[in-house]
Every structure is written in C-alpha cells, then in structure tokens.
Protein backbone atom coordinates (compact mmCIF):
# COMPACT_ATOMS: atom_id res chain seq x y z
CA UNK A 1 -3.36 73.66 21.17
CA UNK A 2 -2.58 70.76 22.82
CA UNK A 3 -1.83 67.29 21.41
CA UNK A 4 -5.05 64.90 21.63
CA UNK A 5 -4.84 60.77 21.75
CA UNK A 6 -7.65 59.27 20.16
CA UNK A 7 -9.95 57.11 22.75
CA UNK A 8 -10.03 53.53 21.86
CA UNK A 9 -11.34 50.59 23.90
CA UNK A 10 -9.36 47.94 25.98
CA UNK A 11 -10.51 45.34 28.34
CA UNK A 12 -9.49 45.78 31.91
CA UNK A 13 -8.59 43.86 34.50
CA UNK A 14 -11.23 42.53 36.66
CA UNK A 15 -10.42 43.10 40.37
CA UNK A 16 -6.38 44.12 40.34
CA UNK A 17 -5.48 47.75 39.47
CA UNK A 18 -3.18 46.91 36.22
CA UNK A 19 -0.54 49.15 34.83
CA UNK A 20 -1.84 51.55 32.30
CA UNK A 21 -2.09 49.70 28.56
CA UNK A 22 1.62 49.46 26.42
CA UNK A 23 -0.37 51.68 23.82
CA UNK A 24 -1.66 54.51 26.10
CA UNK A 25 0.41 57.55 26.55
CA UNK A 26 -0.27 59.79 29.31
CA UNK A 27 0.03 63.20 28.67
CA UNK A 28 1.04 65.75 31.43
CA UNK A 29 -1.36 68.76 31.29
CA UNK A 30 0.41 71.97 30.55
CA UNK A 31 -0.60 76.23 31.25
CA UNK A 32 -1.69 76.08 28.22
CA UNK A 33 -4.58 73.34 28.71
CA UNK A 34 -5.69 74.87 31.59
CA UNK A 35 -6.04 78.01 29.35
CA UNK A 36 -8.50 75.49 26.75
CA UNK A 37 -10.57 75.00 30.15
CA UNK A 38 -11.09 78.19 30.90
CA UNK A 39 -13.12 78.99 27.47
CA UNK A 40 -15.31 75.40 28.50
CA UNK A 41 -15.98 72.94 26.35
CA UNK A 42 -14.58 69.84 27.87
CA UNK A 43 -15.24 67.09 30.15
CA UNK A 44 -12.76 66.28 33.19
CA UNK A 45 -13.29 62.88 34.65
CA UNK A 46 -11.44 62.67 38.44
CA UNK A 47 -10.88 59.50 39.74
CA UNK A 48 -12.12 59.11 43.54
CA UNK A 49 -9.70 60.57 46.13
CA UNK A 50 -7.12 57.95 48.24
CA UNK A 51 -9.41 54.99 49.89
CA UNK A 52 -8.81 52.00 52.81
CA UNK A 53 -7.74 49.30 50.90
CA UNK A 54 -8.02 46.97 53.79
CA UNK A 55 -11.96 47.57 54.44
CA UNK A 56 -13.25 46.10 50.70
CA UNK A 57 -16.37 46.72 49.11
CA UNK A 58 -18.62 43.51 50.40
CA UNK A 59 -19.47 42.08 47.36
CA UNK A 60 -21.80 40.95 46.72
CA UNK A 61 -23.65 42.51 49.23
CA UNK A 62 -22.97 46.36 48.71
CA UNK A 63 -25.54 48.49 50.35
CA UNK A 64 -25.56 51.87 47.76
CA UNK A 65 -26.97 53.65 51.11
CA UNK A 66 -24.70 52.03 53.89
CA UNK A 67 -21.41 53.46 53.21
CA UNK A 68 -19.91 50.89 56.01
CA UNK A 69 -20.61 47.99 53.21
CA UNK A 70 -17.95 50.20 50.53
CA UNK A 71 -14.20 50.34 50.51
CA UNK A 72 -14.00 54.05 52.20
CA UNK A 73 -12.20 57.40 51.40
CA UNK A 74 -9.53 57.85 53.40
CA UNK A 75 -8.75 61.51 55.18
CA UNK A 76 -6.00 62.31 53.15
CA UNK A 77 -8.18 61.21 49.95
CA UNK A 78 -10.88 63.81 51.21
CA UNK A 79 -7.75 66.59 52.14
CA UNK A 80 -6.43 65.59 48.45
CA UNK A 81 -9.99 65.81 46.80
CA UNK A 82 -10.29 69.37 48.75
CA UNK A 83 -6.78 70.31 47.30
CA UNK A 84 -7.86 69.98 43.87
CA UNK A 85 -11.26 71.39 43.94
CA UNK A 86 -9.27 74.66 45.12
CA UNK A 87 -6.64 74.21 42.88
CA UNK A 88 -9.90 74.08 40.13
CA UNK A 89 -11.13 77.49 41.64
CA UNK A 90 -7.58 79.22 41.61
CA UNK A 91 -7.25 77.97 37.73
CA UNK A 92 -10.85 79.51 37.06
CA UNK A 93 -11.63 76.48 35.56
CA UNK A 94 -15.50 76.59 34.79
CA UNK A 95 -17.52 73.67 36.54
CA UNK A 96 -21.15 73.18 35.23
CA UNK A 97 -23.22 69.80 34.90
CA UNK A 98 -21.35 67.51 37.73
CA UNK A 99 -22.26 64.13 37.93
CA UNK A 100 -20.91 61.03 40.46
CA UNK A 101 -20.56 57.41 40.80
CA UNK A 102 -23.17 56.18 43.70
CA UNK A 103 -20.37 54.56 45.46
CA UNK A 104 -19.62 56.68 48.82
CA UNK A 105 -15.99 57.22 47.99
CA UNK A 106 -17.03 59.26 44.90
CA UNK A 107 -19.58 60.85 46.34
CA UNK A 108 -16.97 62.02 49.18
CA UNK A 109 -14.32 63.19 46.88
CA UNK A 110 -16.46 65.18 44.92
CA UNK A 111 -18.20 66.88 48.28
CA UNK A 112 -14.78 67.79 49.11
CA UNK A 113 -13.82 69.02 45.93
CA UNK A 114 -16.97 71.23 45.14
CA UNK A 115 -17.35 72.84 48.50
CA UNK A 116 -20.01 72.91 50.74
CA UNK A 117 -23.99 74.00 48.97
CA UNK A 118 -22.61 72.68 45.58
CA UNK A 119 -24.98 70.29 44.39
CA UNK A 120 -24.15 67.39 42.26
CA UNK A 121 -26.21 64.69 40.30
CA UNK A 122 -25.63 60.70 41.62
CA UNK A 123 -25.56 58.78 38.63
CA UNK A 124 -26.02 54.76 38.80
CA UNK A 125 -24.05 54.55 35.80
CA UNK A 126 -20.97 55.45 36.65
CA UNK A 127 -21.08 52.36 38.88
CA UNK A 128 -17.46 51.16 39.27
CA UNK A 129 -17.28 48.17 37.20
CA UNK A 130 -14.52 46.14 38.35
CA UNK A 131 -16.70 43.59 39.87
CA UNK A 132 -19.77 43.44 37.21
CA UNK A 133 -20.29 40.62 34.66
CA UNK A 134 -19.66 41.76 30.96
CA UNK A 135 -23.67 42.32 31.17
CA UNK A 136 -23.84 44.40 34.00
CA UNK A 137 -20.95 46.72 32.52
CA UNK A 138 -22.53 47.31 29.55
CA UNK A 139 -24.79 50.35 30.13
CA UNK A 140 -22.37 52.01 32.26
CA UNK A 141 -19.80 52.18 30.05
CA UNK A 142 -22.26 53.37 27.51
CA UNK A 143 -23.08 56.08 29.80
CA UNK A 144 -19.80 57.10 30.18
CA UNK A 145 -18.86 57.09 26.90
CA UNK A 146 -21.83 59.43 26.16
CA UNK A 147 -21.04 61.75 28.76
CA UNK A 148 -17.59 61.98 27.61
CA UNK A 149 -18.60 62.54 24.04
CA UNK A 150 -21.56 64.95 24.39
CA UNK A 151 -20.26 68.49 24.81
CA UNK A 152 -21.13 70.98 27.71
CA UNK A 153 -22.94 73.89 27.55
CA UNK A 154 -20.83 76.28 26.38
CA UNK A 155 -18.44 78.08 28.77
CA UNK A 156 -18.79 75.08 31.00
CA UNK A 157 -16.89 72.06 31.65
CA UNK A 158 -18.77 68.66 32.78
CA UNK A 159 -17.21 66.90 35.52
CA UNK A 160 -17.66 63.10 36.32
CA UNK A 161 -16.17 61.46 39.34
CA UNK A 162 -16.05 58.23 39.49
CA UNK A 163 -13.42 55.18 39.08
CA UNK A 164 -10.23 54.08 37.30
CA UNK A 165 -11.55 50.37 36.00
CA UNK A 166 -14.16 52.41 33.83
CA UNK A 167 -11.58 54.17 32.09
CA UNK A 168 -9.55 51.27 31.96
CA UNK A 169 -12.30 49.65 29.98
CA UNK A 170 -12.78 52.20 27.64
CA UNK A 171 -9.59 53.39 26.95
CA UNK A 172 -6.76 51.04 28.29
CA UNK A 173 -6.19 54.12 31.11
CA UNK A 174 -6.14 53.46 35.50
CA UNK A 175 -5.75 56.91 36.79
CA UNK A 176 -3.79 57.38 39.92
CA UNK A 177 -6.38 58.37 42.68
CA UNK A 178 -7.32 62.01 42.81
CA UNK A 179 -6.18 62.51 38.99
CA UNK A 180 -7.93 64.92 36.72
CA UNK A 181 -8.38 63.40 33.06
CA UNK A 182 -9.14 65.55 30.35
CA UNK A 183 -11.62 64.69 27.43
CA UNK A 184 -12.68 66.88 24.69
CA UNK A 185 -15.89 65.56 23.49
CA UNK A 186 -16.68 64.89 19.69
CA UNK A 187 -20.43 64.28 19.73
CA UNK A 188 -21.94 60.78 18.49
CA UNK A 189 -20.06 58.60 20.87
CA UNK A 190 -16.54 60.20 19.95
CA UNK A 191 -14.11 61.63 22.24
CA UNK A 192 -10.49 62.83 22.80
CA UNK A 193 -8.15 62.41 25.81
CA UNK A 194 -5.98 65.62 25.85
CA UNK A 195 -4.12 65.18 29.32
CA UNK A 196 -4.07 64.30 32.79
CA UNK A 197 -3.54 66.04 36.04
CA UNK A 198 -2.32 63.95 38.77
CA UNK A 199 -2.44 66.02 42.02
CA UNK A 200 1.18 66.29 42.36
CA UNK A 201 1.25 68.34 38.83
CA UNK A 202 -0.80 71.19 40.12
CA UNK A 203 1.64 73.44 41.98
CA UNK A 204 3.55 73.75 38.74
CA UNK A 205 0.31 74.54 36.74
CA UNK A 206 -0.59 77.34 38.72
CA UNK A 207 0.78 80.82 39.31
C-alpha cells in the first residue's frame, strides 16, 4: 500500500506560481498505485495541460464563454493532455464522475484527455483562484475539498481538472502542468494525498 501524506491547508501565493511548501513532500507514483486505481476508489485531480503565458487572463474582465479573454492551452499542452488520457486508458485506470474548472484551458485539457463523445460536468467551483479575494475563494475551495473527500462510486475514480493555486491553497502543493495528483478520499471533509504523476513519470509506470 502506498505511503499517504495527510492534507493540510496553506495559503498560496496570489498571482506568482511559488515553489511547492518546505513541508510538502511529493511523492512519485509507483506500479503499485496504479494497481490501487484500478480497484477505484480515489480521486485524481490533473492540473490543466501547458498554456501561453504571454496572452493573460484579462482580469477583471474574463468572459467564462469567450475563450480569447483566458490565458490559452497551448498545442503541446493539448498533445500532453492527449498523452495522458491514453496513458490513463493503457493503465486501465477507471474514470467515472469527471468534473472541470470553467476556464477554457481546463476544459481543453480534459477534451483532450477523455477523447472525443466523453462527456464531462463544468463546474464553477473549481474556478482558479489565484486572482479572487479571500471571499470569492471561499466556496471553491470548499468544493474542492468536498470533492476530494467524498468517495466515488465504487470501481470508479473521480477526476477533477482544474488549477495548481487551488491546491496550493489547500494543501501547500503547485503541480507542474499536466500532473496527475492522487487523493484518497476520507469522507466528512478528510482526504489523503498518496502521489503524483507528472507526465514525464508515465513511460516508466507502464508496461
């Protein structure tokens, strides 16, 4: 079984992406954590694929249904969002309840990843939060905490795409793009990170 960090929650930097917390440990998933997958029961959380840092989100003025007013996905942040969806399917990794930040770059990676006719649920809040007010963060962090605590129906794994400044907020973590982060969920708010896979680890991970 594999070693599990308990979550814990750390403030994050508002608009810079900071170097993971002193106290977090990141833990490189192993053959053996993609055999806990397989039997379900966990929640993955990918950060959004590679995006074009020099076309920002136009705060405050973001347009949820103009993707031209959002800091965009880049080609090789779909092509690396694609990779790992297949990687997902070659791993038999179960996918059931998927749900994504509104933001077009989420919504991209995890087209890419799923496939074409895979349907997905938008969900407001995983809104990235790097540029709300404490207030605004609130319920999305909630949110994510309760969809990282709640566990799947069984043989399934959730998956939630979304952002690294969420994760950094709840547990002191800023994913590299396109990284898989593993949760086991507790029930009543309570969770467990149990490892990461950064897209580079995958080629030793499978067969």
């Amino acid at each position: 079984m594999a070693a599990f960090a308990t979550a814990s929650s750390l403030a994050a930097e508002p608009n810079a992406a900071p170097a993971p917390a002193p106290s977090f440990n990141e833990i490189p998933a192993t053959r053996a954590t993609l055999d806990q997958l397989r039997a379900g029961g966990f929640v993955l959380y990918l950060r959004h694929g590679q995006t074009d840092n020099s076309h920002p989100d136009r705060v405050p003025s973001v347009d949820l249904n103009d993707c031209a007013t959002q800091r965009p996905l880049t080609a090789a942040g779909r092509a690396v969002s694609a990779q790992v969806g297949e990687a997902l399917r070659r791993a038999r990794v179960p996918i059931g309840e998927v749900r994504v930040s509104p933001l077009c770059r989420a919504k991209d990676s995890a087209a890419a990843l799923l496939g074409p006719g895979r349907p997905y649920s938008v969900d407001p809040d995983l809104m990235y939060v790097a540029n709300l007010t404490s207030a605004q963060k609130a319920p999305i962090l909630a949110n994510t905490r309760r969809l990282l605590a709640a566990p799947p129906p069984p043989g399934t794994n959730r998956l939630l795409v979304a952002h690294a400044p969420n994760l950094m907020e709840l547990i002191g973590y800023y994913p590299k793009e396109s990284t898989l982060v593993i949760f086991l969920p507790r029930g009543d708010a309570a969770f467990d990170y149990v490892a990461s896979i950064p897209p580079s680890l995958w080629p030793a991970l499978l067969p």
